[in-house]
Protein backbone atom coordinates (compact mmCIF):
# COMPACT_ATOMS: atom_id res chain seq x y z
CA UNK A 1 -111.73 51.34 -40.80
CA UNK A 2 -108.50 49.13 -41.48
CA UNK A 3 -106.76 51.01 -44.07
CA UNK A 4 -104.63 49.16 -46.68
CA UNK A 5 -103.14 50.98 -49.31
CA UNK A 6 -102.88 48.68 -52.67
CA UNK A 7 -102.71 50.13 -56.25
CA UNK A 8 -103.89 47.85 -59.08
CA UNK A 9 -105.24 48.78 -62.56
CA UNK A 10 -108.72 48.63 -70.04
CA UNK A 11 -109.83 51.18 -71.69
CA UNK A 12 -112.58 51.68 -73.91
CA UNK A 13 -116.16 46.17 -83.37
CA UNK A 14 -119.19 47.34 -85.67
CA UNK A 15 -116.89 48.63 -88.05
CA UNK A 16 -114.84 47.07 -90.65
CA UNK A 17 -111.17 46.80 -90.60
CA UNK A 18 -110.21 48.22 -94.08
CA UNK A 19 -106.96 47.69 -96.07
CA UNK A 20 -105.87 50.91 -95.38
CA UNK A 21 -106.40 50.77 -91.33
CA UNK A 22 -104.40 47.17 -92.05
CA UNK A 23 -101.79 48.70 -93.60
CA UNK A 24 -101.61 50.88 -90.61
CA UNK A 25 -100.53 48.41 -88.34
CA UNK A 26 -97.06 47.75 -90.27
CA UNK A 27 -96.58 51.35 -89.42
CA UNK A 28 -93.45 52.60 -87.94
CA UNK A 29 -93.30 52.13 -84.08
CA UNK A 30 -94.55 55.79 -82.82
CA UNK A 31 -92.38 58.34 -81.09
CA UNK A 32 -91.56 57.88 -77.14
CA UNK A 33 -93.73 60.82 -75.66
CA UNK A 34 -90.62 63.56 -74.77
CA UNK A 35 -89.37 64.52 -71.34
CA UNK A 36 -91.95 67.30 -70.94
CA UNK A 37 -95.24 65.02 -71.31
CA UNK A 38 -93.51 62.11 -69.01
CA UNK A 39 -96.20 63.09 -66.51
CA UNK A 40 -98.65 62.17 -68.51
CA UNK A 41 -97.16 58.49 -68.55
CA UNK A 42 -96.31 56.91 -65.40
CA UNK A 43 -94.52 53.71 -65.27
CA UNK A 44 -94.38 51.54 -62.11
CA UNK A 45 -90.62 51.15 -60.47
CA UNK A 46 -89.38 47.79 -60.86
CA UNK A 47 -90.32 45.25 -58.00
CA UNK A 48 -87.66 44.31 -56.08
CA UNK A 49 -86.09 41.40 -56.27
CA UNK A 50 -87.11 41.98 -60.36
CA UNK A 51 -90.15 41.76 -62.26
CA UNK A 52 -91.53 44.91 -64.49
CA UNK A 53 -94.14 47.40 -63.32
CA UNK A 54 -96.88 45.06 -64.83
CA UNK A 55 -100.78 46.33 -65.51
CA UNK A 56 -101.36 47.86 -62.89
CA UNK A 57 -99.49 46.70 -59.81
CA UNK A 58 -100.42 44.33 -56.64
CA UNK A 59 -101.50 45.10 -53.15
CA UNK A 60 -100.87 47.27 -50.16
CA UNK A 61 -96.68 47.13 -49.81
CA UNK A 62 -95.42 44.25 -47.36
CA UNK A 63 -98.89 42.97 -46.71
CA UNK A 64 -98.98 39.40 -45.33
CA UNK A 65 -101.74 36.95 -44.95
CA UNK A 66 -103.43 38.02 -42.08
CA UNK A 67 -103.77 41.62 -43.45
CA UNK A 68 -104.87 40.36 -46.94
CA UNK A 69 -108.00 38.19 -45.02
CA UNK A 70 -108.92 41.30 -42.79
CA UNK A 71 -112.40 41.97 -43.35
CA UNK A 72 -112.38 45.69 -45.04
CA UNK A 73 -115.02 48.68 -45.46
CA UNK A 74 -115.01 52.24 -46.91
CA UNK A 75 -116.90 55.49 -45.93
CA UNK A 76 -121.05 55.40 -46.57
CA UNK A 77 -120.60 51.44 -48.20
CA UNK A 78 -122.80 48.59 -45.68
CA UNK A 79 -120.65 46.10 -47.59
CA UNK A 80 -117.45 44.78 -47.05
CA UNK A 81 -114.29 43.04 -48.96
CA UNK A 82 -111.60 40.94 -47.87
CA UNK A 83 -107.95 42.35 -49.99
CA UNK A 84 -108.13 39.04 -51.86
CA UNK A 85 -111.64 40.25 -53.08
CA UNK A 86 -110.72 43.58 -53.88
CA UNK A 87 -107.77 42.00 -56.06
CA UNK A 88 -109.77 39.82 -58.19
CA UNK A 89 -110.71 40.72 -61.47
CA UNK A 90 -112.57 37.92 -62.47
CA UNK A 91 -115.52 38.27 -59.65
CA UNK A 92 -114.84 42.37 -58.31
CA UNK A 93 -115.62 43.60 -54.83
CA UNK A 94 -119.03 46.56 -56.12
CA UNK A 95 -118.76 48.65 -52.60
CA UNK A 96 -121.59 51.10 -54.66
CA UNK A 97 -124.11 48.97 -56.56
CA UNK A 98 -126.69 51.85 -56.16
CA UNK A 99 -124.40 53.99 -58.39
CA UNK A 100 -125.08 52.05 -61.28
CA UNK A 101 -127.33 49.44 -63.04
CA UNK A 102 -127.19 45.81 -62.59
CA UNK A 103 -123.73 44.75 -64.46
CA UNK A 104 -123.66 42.07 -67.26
CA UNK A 105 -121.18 39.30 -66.46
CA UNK A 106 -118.60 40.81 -68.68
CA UNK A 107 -118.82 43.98 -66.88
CA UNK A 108 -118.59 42.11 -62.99
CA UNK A 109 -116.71 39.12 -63.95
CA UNK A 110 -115.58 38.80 -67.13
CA UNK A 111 -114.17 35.22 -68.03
CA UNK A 112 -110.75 33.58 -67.57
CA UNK A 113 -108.21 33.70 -67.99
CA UNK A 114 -107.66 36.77 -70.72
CA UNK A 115 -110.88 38.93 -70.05
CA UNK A 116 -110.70 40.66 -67.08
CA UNK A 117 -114.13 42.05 -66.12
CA UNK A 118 -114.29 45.61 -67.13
CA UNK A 119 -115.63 46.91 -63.89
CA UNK A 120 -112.53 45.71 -62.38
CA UNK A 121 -110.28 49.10 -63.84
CA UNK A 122 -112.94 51.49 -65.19
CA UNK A 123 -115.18 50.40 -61.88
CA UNK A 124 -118.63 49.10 -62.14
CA UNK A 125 -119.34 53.10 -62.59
CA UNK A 126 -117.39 53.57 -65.26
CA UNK A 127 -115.55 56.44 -64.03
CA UNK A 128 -111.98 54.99 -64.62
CA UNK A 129 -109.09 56.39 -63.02
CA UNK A 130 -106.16 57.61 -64.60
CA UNK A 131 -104.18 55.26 -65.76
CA UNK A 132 -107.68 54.11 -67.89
CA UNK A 133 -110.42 55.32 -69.86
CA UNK A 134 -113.54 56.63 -68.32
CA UNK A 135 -115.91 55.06 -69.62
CA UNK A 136 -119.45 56.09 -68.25
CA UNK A 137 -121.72 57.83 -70.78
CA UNK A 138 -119.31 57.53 -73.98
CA UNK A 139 -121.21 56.41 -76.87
CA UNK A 140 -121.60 52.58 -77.55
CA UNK A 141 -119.91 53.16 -81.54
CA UNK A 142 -116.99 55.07 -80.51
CA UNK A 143 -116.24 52.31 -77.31
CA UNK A 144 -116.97 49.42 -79.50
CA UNK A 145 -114.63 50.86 -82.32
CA UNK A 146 -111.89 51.86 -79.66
CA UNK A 147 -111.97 47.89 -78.71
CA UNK A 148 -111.33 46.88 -82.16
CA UNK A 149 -108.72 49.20 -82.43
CA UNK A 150 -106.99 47.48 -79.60
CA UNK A 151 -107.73 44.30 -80.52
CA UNK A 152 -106.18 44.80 -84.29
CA UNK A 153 -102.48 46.78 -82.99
CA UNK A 154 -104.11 49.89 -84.12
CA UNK A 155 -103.67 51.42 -80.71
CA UNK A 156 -101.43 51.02 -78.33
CA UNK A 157 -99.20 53.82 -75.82
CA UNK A 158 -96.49 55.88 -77.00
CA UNK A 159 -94.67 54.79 -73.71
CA UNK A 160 -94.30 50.74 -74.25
CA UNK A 161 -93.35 50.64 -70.53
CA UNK A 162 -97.09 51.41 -68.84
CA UNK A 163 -99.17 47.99 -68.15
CA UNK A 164 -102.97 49.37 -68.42
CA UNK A 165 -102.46 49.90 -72.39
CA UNK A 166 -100.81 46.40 -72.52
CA UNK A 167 -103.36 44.63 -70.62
CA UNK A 168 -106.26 46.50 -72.64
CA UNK A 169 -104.85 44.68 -75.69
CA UNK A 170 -105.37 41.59 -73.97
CA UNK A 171 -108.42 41.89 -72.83
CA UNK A 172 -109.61 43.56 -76.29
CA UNK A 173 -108.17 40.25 -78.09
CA UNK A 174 -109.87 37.89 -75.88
CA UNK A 175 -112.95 39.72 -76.25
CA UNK A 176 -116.09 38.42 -78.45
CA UNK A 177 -117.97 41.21 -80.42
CA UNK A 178 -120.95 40.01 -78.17
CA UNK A 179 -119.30 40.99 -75.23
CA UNK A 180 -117.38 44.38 -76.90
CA UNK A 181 -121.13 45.23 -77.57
CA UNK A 182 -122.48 44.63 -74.15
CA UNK A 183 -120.10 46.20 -72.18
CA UNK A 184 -120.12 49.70 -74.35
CA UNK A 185 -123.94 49.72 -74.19
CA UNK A 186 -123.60 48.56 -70.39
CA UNK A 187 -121.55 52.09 -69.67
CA UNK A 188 -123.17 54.43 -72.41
CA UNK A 189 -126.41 53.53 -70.22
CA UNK A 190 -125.30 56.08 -67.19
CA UNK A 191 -124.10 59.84 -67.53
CA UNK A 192 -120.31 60.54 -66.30
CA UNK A 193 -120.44 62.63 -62.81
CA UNK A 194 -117.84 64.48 -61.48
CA UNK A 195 -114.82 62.76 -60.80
CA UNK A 196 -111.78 65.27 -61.27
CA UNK A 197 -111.06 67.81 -59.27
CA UNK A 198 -108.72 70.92 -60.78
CA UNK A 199 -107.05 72.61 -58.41
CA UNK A 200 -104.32 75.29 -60.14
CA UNK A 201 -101.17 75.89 -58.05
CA UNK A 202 -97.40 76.32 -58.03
CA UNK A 203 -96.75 73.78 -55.33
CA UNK A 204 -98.11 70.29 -55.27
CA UNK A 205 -97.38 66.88 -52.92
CA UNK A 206 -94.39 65.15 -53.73
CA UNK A 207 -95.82 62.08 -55.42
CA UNK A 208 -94.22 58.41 -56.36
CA UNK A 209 -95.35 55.84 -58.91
CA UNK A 210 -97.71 53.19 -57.90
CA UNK A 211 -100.43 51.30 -59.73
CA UNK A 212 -99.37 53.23 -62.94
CA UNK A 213 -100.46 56.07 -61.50
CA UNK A 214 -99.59 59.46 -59.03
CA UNK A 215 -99.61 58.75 -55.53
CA UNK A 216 -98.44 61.02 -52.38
CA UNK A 217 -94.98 59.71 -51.35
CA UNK A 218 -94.76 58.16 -48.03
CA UNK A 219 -92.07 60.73 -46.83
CA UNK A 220 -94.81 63.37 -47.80
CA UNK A 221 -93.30 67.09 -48.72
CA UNK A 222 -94.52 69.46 -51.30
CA UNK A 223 -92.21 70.46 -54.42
CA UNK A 224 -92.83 73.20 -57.38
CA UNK A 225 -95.26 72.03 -60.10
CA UNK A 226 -93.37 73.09 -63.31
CA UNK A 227 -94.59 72.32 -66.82
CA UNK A 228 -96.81 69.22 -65.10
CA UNK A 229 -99.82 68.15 -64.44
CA UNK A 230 -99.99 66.26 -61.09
CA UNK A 231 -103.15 63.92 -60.72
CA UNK A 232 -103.56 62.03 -57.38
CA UNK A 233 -106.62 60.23 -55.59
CA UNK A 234 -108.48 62.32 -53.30
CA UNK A 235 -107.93 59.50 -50.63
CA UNK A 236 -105.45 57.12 -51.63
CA UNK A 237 -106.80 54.74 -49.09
CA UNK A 238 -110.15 54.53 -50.46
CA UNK A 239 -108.39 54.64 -54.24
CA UNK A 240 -106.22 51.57 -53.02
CA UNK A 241 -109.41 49.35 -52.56
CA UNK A 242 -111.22 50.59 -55.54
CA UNK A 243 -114.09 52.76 -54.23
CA UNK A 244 -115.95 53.96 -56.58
CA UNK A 245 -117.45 56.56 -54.40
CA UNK A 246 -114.07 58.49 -53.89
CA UNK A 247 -112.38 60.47 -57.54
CA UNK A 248 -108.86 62.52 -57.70
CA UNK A 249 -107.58 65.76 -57.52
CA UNK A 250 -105.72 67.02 -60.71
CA UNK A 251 -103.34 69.62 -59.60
CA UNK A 252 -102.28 72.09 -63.39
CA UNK A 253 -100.19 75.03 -63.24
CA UNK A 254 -101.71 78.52 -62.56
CA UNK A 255 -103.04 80.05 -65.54
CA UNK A 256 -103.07 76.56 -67.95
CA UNK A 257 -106.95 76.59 -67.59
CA UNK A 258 -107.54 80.08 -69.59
CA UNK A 259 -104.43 79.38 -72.32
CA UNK A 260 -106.54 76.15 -72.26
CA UNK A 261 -109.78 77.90 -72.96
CA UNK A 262 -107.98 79.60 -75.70
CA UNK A 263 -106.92 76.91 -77.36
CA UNK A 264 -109.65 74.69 -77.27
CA UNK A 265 -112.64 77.76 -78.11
CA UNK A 266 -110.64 79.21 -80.67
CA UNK A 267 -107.92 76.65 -82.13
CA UNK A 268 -105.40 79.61 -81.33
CA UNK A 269 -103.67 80.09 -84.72
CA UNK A 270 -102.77 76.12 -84.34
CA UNK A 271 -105.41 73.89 -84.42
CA UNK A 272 -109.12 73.99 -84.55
CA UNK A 273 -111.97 74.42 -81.95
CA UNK A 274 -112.60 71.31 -80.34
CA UNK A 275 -116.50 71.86 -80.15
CA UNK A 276 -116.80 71.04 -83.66
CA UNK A 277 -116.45 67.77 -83.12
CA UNK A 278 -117.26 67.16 -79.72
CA UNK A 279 -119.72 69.12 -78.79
CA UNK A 280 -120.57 72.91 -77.83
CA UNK A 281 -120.34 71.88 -74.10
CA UNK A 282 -117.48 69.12 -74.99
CA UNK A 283 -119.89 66.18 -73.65
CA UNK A 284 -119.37 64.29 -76.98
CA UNK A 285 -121.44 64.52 -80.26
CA UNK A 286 -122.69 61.58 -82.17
CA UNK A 287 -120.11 58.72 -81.88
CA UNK A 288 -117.86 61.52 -81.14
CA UNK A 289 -116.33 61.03 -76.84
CA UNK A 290 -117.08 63.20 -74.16
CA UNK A 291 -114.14 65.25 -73.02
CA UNK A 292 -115.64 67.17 -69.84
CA UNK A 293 -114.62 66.51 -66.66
CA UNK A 294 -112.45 63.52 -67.74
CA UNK A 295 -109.17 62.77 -66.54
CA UNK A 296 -106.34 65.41 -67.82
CA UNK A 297 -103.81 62.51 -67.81
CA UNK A 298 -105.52 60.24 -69.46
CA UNK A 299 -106.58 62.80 -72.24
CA UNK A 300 -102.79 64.13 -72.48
CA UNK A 301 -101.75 60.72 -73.41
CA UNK A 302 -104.62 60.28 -76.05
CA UNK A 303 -103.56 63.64 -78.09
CA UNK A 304 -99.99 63.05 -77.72
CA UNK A 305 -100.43 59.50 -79.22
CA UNK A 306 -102.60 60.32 -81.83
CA UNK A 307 -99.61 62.88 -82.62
CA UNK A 308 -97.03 59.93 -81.97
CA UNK A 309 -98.83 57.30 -84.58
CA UNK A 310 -99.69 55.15 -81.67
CA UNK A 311 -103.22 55.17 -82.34
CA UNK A 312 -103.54 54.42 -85.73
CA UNK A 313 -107.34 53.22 -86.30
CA UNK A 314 -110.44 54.13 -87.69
CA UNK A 315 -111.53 58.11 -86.86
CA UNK A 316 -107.64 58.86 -85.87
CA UNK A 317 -106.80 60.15 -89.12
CA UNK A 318 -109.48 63.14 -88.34
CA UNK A 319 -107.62 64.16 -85.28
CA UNK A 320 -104.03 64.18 -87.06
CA UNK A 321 -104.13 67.42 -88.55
CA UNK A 322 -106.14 68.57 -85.33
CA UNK A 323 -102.91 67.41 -82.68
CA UNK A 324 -99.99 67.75 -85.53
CA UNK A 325 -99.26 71.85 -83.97
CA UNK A 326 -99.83 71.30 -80.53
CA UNK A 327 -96.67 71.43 -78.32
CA UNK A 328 -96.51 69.54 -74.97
CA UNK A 329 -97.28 72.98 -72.80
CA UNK A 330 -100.23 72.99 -75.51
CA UNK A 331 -101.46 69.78 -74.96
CA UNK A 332 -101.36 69.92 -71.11
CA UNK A 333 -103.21 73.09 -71.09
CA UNK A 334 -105.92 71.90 -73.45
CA UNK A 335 -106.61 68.91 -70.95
CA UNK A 336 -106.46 71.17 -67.55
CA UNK A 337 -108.95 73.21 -69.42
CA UNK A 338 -111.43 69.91 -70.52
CA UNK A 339 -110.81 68.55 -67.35
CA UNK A 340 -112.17 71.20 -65.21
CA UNK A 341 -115.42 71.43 -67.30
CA UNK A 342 -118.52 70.00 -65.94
CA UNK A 343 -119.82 66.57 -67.41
């Protein structure tokens, strides 16, 4: 197999927007998450020559024409994708359409020039990756309400510089209730499989920024973990052209599952248990989400910005008093906990 290495990138109507969740929006811009969770939100390096890090970034590094026409394949796929094809999020390249069912057209192509197709950065599975939602099995009322959310400036990131967040507001604005609707129905259809991988350690691979998210660095090396959590693809050259057969590896610190545990069984003196709302096993509740198994970045991000203000719409106020105690080294070792659970 020709390996090219390219990082690109939406996350999740029929409720009402209400005066108060209105009101919301003229809020006060929410707090910039703090050195400690800046793991949680990476931000693509400037391209050179200028430009900002974008939605989710562009292609294998210094690939020219003839490399962006090679016919590509992955591992246990008969099909195969051309770069271009892979980059296109109006028409995306499905290397495993016996994964899931047959897409709707705003799942596999969406429609131009505002609506990406959501298959193109949760994956026709659903299973996201971590700069995005995962999607797969999350009930249709919680998706659908997450969309108008987006679409009314009632959510957005707590770090203004990530693209995924940005271009989910887009797409979310662009987007018909018809469509909302069909997409959150397409991926509530399917259950969430394993995806993330927790592996607890001191020591993890030097990483970089690329396609808002974690990625080995070149140079390689290995450097202490600290108060992190360090999520990379399992095989960043399958990642790079969006093969939805191949998941990550979330490295935590040693020991952040069990405080996890703690915290999330028990509330631990700060918050409450989790499983009242979610679920005994954490695999959602009603129009509650699913939390097991999903990605620990992602899910960092989401308590820190309901603590931030930056989401700001309808069921967020029930999680304010839930996130208001919970310090960064909380909040990363409720997630390593969630994320090791089983779907």
């Amino acid at each position: 197999m020709r390996t090219i290495v390219g990082y690109l990138t939406l996350a999740a109507l029929p409720l009402t927007l209400g005066r108060a969740e209105a009101a919301a929006g003229q809020a006060e811009p929410a707090a910039a998450p703090p050195a400690s969770l800046t793991w949680a939100y990476p931000v693509n390096p400037p391209r050179a020559g200028g430009g900002g890090g974008g939605a989710g970034g562009g292609g294998g590094a210094g690939a020219d024409a003839s490399t962006v026409q090679a016919t590509l394949t992955v591992p246990g796929s008969g099909r195969s994708f051309t770069m271009d094809q892979i980059r296109n999020g109006f028409d995306i390249a499905d290397w495993r359409p016996d994964l899931h069912p047959a897409m709707p057209a705003v799942v596999s192509s969406g429609r131009s020039p505002d609506l990406r197709a959501c298959g193109f950065c949760h994956y026709p599975t659903g299973h996201g990756r971590p700069e995005n939602a995962s999607l797969a099995g999350q009930p249709v009322v919680y998706v659908v309400q997450q969309m108008m959310d987006f679409k009314n400036d009632l959510r957005v990131s707590s770090e203004p510089g990530m693209g995924p967040p940005r271009a989910m507001v887009t797409v979310a604005k662009a987007a018909t209730p018809e469509e909302a609707a069909t997409a959150a129905e397409y991926f509530a259809s399917f259950p969430y499989r394993s995806w993330v991988r927790v592996v607890e350690t001191n020591t993890v691979p030097t990483t970089v920024v690329a396609g808002s998210m974690r990625v080995p660095a070149p140079e390689g090396g290995t450097e202490p973990i600290g108060e992190r959590i360090i999520e990379v693809p399992g095989d960043p050259a399958r990642t790079g052209l969006r093969d939805a057969g191949s998941g990550f590896v979330a490295y935590v610190p040693t020991g952040s599952v069990e405080r996890g545990r703690e915290l999330v069984t028990t509330g631990g003196g700060k918050s409450i248990r989790c499983a009242i709302c979610h679920g005994e096993d954490l695999r959602g509740a009603g129009p509650m989400p699913a939390l097991a198994g999903r990605s620990p970045s992602y899910s960092a991000r989401q308590l820190y910005d309901l603590q931030s203000g930056a989401r700001r719409g309808a069921w967020s106020e029930l999680m304010k008093g839930v996130v208001a105690n919970l310090t960064p080294r909380d909040i990363l070792d409720v997630v390593a906990y969630t994320a090791s659970l089983r779907p």
